[in-house]
C-alpha atoms as a PDB file:
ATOM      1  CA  UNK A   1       9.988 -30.815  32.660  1.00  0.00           C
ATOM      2  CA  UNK A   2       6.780 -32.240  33.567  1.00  0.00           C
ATOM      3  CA  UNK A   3       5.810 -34.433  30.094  1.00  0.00           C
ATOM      4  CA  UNK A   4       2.646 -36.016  31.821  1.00  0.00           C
ATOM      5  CA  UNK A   5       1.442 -32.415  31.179  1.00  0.00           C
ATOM      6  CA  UNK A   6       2.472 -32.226  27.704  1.00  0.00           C
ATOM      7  CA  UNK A   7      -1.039 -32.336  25.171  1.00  0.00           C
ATOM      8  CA  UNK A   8      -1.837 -30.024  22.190  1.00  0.00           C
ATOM      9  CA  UNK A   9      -4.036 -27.504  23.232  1.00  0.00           C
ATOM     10  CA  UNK A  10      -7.509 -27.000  21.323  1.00  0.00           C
ATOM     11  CA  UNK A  11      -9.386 -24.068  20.923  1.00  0.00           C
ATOM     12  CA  UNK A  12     -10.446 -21.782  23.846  1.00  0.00           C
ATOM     13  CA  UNK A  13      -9.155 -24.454  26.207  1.00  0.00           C
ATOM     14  CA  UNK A  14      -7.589 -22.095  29.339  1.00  0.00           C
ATOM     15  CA  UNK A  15      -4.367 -23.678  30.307  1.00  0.00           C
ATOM     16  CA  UNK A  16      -4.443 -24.277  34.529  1.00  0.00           C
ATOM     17  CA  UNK A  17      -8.180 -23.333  34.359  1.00  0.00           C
ATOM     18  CA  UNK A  18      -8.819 -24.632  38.021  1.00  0.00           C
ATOM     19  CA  UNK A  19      -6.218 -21.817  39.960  1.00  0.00           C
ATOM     20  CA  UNK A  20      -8.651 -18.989  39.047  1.00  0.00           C
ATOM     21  CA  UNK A  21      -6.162 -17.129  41.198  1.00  0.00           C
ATOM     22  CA  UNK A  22      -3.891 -16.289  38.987  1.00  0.00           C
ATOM     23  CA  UNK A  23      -3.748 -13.713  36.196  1.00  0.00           C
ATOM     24  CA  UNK A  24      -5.176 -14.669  32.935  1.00  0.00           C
ATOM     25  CA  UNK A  25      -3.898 -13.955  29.815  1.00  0.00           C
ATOM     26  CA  UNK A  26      -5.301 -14.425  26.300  1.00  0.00           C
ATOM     27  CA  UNK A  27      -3.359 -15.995  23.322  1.00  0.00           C
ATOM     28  CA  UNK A  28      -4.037 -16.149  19.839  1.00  0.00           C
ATOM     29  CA  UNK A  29      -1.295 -18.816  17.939  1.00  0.00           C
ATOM     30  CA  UNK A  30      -0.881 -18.062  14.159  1.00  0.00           C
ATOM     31  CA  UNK A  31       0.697 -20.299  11.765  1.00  0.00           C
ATOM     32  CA  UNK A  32      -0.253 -23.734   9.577  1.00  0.00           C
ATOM     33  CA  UNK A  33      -2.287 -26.492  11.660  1.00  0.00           C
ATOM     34  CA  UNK A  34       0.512 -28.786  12.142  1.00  0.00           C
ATOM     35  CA  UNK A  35       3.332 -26.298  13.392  1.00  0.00           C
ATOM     36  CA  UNK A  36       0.728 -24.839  15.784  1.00  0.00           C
ATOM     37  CA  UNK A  37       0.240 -28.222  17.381  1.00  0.00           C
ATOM     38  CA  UNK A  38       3.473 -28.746  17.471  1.00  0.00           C
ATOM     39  CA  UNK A  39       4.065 -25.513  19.681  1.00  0.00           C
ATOM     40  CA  UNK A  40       1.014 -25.936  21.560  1.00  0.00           C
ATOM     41  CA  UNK A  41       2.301 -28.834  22.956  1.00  0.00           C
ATOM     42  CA  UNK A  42       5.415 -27.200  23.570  1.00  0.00           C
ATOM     43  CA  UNK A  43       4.091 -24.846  25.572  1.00  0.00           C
ATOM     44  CA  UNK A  44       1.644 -26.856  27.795  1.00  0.00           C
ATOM     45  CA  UNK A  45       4.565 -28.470  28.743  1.00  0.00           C
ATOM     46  CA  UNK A  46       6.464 -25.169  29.443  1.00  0.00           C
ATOM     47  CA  UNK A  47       3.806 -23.278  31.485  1.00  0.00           C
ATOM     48  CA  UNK A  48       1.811 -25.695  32.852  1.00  0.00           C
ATOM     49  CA  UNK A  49       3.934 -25.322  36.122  1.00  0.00           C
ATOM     50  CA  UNK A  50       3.529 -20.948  36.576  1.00  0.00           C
ATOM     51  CA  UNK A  51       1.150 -19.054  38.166  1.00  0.00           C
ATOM     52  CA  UNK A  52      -0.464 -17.911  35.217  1.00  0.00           C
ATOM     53  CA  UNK A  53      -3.770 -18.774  33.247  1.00  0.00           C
ATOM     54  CA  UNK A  54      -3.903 -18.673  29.220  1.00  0.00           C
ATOM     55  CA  UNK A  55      -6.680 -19.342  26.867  1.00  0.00           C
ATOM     56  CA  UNK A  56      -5.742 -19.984  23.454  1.00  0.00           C
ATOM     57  CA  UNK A  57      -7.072 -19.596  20.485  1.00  0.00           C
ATOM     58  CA  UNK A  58      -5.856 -20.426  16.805  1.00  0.00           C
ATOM     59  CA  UNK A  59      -5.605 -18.276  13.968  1.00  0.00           C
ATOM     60  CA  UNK A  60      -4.485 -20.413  10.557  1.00  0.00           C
ATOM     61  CA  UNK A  61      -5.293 -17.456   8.179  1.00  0.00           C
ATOM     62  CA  UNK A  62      -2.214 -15.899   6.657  1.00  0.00           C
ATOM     63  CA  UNK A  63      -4.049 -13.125   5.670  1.00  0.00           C
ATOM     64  CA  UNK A  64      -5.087 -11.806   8.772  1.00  0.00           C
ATOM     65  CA  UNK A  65      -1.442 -13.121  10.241  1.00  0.00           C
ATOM     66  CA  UNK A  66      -0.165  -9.964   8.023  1.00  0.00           C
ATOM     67  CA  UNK A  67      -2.616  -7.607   8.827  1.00  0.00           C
ATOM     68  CA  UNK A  68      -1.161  -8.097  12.454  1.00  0.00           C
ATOM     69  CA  UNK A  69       2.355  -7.701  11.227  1.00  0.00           C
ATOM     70  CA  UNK A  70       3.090 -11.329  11.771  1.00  0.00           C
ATOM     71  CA  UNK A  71       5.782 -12.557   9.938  1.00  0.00           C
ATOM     72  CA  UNK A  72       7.021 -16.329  10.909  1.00  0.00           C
ATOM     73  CA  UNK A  73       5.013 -19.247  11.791  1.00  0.00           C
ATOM     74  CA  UNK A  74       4.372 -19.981  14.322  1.00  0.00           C
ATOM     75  CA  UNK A  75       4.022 -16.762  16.056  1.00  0.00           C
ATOM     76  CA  UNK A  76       2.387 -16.763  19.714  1.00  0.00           C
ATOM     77  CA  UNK A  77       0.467 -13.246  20.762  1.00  0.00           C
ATOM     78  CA  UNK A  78       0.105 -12.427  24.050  1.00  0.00           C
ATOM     79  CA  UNK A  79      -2.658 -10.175  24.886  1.00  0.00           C
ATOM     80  CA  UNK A  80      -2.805  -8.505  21.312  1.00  0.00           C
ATOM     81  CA  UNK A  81       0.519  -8.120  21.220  1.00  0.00           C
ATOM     82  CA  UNK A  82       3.793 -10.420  19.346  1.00  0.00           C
ATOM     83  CA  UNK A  83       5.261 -12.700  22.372  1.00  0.00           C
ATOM     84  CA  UNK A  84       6.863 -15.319  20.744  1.00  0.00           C
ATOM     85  CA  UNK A  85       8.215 -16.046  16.715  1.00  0.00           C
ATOM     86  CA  UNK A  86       9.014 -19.655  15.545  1.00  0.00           C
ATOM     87  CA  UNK A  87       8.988 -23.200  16.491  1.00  0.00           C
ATOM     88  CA  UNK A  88      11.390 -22.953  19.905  1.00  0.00           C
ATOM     89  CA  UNK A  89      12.060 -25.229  22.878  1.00  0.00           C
ATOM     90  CA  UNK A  90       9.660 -25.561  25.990  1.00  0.00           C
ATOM     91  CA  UNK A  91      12.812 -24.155  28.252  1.00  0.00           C
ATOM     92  CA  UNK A  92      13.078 -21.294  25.757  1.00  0.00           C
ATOM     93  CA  UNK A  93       9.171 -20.639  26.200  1.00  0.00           C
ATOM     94  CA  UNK A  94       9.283 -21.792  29.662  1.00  0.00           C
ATOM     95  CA  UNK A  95      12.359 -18.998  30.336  1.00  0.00           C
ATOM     96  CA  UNK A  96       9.978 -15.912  28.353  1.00  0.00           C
ATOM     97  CA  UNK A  97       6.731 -16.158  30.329  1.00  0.00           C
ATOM     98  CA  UNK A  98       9.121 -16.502  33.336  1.00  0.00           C
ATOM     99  CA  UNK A  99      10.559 -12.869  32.842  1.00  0.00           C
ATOM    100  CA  UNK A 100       7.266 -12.058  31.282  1.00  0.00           C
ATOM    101  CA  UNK A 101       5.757 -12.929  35.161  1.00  0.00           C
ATOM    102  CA  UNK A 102       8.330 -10.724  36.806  1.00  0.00           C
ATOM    103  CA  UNK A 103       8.045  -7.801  34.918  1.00  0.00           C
ATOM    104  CA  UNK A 104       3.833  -7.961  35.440  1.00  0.00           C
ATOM    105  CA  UNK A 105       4.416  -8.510  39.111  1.00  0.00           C
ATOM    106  CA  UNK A 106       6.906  -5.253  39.424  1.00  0.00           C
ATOM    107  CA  UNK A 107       4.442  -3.512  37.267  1.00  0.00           C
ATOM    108  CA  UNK A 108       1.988  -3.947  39.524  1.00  0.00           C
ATOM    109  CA  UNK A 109       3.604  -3.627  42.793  1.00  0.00           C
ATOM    110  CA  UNK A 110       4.693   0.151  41.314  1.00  0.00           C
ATOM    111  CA  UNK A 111       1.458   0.900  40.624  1.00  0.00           C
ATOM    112  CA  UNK A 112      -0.024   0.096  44.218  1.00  0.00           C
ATOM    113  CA  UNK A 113      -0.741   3.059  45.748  1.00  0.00           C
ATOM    114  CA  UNK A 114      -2.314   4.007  49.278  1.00  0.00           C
ATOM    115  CA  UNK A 115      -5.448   6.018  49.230  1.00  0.00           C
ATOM    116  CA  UNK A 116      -3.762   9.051  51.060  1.00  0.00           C
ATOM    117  CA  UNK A 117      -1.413   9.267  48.260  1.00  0.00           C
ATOM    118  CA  UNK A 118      -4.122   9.331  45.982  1.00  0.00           C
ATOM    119  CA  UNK A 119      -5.960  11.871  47.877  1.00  0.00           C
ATOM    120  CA  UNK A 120      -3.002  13.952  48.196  1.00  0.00           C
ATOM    121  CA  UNK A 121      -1.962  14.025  44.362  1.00  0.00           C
ATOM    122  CA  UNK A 122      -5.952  14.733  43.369  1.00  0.00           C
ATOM    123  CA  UNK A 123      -5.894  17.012  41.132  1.00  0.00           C
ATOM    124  CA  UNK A 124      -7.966  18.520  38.025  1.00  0.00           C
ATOM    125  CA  UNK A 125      -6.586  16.314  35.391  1.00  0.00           C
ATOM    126  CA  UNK A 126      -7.298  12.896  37.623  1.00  0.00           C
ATOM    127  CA  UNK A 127     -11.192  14.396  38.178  1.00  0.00           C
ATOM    128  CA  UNK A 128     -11.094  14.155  34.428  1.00  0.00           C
ATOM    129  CA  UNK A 129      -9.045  11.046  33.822  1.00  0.00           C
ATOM    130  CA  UNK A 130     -11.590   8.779  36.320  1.00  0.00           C
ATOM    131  CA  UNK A 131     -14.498   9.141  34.190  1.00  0.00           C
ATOM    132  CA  UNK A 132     -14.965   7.891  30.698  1.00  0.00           C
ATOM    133  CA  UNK A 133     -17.871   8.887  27.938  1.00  0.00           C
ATOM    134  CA  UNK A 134     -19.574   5.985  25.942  1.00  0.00           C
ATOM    135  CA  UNK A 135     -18.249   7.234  22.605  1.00  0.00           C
ATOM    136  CA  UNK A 136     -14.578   6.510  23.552  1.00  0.00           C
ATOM    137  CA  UNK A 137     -15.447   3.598  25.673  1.00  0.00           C
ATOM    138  CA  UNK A 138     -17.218   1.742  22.511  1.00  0.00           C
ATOM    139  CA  UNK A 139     -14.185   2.907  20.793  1.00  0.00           C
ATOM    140  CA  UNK A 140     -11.756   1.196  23.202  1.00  0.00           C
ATOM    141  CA  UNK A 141     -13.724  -1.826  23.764  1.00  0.00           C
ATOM    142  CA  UNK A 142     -13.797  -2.156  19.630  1.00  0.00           C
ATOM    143  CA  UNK A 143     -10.335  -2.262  19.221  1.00  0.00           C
ATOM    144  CA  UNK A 144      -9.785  -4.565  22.630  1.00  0.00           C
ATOM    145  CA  UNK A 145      -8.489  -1.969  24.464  1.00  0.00           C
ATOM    146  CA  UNK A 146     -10.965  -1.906  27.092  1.00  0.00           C
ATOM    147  CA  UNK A 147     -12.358  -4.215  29.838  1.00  0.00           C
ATOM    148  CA  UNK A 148     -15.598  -3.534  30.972  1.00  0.00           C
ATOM    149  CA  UNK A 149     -16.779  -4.821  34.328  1.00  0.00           C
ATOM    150  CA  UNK A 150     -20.390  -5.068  35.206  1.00  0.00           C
ATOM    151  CA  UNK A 151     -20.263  -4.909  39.065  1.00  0.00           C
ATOM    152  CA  UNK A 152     -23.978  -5.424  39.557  1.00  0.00           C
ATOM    153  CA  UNK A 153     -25.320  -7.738  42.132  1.00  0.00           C
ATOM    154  CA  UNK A 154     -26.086 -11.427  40.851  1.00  0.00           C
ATOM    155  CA  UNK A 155     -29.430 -10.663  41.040  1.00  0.00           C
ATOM    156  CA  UNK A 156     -29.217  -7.613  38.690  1.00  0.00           C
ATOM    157  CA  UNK A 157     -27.727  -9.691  36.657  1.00  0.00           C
ATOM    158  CA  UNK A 158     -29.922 -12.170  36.197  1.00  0.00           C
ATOM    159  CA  UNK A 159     -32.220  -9.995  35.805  1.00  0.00           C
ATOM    160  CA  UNK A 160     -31.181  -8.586  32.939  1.00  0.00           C
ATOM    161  CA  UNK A 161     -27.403  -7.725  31.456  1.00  0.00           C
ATOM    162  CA  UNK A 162     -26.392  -6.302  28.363  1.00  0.00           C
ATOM    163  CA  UNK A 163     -24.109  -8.520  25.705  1.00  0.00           C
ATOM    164  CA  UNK A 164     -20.739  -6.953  26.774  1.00  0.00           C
ATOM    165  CA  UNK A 165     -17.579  -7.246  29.331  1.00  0.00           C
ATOM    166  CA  UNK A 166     -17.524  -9.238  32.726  1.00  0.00           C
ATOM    167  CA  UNK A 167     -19.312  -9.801  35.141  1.00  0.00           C
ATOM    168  CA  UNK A 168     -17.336  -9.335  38.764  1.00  0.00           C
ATOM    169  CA  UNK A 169     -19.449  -8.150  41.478  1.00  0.00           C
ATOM    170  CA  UNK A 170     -18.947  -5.142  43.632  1.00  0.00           C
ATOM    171  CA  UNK A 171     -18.704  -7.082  46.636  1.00  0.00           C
ATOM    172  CA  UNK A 172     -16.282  -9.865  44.716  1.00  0.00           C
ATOM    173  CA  UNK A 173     -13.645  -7.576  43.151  1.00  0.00           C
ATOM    174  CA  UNK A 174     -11.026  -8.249  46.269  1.00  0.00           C
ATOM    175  CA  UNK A 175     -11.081 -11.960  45.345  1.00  0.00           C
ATOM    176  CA  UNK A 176     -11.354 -11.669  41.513  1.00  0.00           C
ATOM    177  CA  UNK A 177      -8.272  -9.378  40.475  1.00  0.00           C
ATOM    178  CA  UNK A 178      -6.601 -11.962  39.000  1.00  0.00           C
ATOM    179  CA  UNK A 179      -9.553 -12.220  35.977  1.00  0.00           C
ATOM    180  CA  UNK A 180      -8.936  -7.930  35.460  1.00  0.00           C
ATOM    181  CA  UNK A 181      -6.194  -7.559  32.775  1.00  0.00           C
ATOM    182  CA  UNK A 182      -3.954  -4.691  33.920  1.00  0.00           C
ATOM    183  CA  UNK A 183      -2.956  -4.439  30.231  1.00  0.00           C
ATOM    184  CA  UNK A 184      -6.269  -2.800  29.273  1.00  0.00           C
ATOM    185  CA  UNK A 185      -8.272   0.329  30.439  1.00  0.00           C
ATOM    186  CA  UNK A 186     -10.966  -1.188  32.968  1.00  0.00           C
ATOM    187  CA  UNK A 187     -14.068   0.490  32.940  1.00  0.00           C
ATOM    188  CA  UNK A 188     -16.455  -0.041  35.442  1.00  0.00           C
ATOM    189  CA  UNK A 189     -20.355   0.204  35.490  1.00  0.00           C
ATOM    190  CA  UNK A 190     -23.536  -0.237  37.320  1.00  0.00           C
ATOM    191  CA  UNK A 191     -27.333   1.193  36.393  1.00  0.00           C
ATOM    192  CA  UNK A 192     -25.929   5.134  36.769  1.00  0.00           C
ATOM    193  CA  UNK A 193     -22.532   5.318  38.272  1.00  0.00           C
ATOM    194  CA  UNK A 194     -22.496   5.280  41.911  1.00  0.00           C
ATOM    195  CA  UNK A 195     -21.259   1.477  42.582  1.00  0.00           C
ATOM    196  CA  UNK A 196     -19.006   2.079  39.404  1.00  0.00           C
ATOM    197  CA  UNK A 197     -16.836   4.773  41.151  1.00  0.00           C
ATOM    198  CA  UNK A 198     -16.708   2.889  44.072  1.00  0.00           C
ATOM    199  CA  UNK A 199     -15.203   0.094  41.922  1.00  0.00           C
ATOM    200  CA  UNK A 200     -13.208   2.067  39.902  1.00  0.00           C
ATOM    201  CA  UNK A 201     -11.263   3.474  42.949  1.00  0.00           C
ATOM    202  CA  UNK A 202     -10.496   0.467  44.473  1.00  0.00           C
ATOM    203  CA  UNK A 203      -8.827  -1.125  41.374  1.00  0.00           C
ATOM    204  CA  UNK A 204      -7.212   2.428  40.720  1.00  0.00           C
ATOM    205  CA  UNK A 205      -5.962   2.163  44.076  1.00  0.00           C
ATOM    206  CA  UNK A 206      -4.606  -1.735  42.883  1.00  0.00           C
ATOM    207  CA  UNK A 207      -2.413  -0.484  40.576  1.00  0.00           C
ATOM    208  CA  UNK A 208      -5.014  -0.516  37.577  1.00  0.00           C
ATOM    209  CA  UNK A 209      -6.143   2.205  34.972  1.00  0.00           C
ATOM    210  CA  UNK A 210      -9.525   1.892  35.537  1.00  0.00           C
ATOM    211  CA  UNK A 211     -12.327   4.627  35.302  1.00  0.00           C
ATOM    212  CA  UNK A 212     -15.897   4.728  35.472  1.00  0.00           C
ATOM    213  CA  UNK A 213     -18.462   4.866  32.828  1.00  0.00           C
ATOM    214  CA  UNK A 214     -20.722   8.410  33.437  1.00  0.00           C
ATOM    215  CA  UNK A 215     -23.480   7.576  31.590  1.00  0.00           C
ATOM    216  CA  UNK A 216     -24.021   4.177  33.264  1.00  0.00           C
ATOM    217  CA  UNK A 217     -25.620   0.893  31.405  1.00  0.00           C
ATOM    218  CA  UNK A 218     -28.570   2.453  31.127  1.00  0.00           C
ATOM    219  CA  UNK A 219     -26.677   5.159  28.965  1.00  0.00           C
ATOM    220  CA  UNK A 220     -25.630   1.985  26.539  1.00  0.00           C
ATOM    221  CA  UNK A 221     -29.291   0.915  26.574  1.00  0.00           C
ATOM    222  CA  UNK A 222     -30.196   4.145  25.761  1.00  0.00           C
ATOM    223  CA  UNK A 223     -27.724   4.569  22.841  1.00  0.00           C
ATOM    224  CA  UNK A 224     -27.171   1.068  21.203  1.00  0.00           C
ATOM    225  CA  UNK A 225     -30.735   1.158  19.857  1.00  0.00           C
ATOM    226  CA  UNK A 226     -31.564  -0.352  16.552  1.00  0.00           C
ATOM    227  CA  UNK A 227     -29.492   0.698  13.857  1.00  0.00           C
ATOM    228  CA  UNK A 228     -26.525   2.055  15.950  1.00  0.00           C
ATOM    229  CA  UNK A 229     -26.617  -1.355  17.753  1.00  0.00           C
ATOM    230  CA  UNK A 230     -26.901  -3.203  14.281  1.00  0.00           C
ATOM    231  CA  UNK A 231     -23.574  -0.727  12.995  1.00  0.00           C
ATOM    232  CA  UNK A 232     -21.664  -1.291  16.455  1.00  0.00           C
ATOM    233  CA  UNK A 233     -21.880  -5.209  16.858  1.00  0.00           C
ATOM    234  CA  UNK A 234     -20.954  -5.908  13.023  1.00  0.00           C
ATOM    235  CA  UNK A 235     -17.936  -3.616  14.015  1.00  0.00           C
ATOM    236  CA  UNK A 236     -16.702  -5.942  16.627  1.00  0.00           C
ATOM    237  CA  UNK A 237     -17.133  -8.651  14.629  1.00  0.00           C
ATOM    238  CA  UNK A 238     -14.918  -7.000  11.823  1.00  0.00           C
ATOM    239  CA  UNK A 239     -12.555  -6.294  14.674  1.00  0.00           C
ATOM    240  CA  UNK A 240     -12.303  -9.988  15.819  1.00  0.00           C
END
């Protein structure tokens, strides 16, 4: 065990920040300040070596540690959903994200398919299941089941944006899988929907479930308008 690399992590610190190649996963740690830093510091020490990413974030409220089902403290999430329960060792954590890793990679690798396969097994219900309407999207995206990816040109961007998902350009997704989290629905989306499908089937084609959004940004633009914006941002903050 590496114990130069032991430190109690703070909030939304990402653990091995720099290797933006690997996959990054989001963890919430519930429990009373000091048993938190206790495992925190457990668990820089466990992971700090795998090819993973994690940002943290710390949730002392043992109110909203029930409303998740949450029973012993500390209890690590991983991804919005109960990884580890109590104060362990570092090998014991160390020995979890390892199997953890190996299960994600399999996952993934089953998923891969070539795009005659996918031609080949095109059928009715896949025309459907590639697209996705706003109202279920902004449903999804509420409850953090959803990634959306704005695959817009930097310039586009800048330009203007609206205030949610990533950013990952078009011509970037190849080199930027490891930000997408294959745990949610990806939806892509561009102005209308052109550059979206194109997105969408590459990742599909990556072993994701992505699909594209039909009505484009400009259909969010067009919807999230005064009080229906007002009503859908206090949601996600209810939701966080």
């Amino acid at each position: 065990m590496n114990h130069e690399a032991c430190h109690t992590m703070h909030e939304g610190e990402i653990l091995n920040a720099d290797k933006t190649e690997y996959p990054l996963f989001h963890a919430i740690l519930y429990g009373d300040k000091v048993s938190t830093e206790k495992f925190s510091k457990r668990l820089s020490c466990a992971i700090k070596h795998l090819p993973l990413r994690v940002k943290f974030t710390f949730e002392y409220d043992s109110l909203k540690a029930a409303e998740k089902g949450i029973a012993k403290d500390p209890t690590l999430t991983l991804d919005g959903k109960i990884f580890l329960e109590g104060l362990m060792q570092a090998e014991t954590i160390t020995e979890a994200f390892e199997k953890m890793l190996v299960k994600k990679v399999w996952k993934m690798k089953k998923s891969i398919i070539s795009f005659d396969d996918y031609l080949k097994d095109f059928d009715y219900q896949e025309r459907k299941d590639m697209k996705i309407q706003l109202p279920e999207l902004l449903e999804l995206y509420a409850k953090g089941e959803a990634q959306i990816i704005d695959i817009r040109f930097h310039e586009e961007y800048e330009a203007w944006r609206i205030g949610m998902g990533d950013h990952i350009p078009l011509n970037e997704l190849p080199d930027r899988l490891s930000e997408i989290d294959n745990s949610k629905t990806i939806v892509t989306m561009c102005p209308h929907y052109d550059r979206a499908e194109i997105a969408r089937l590459f990742l599909k084609l990556k072993g994701f479930n992505a699909r594209y959004l039909t009505s484009g940004m400009l259909g969010i633009v067009d919807y999230l308008r005064g009080d229906k914006a007002r009503d859908y941002v206090n949601k996600l903050k209810s939701n966080s």
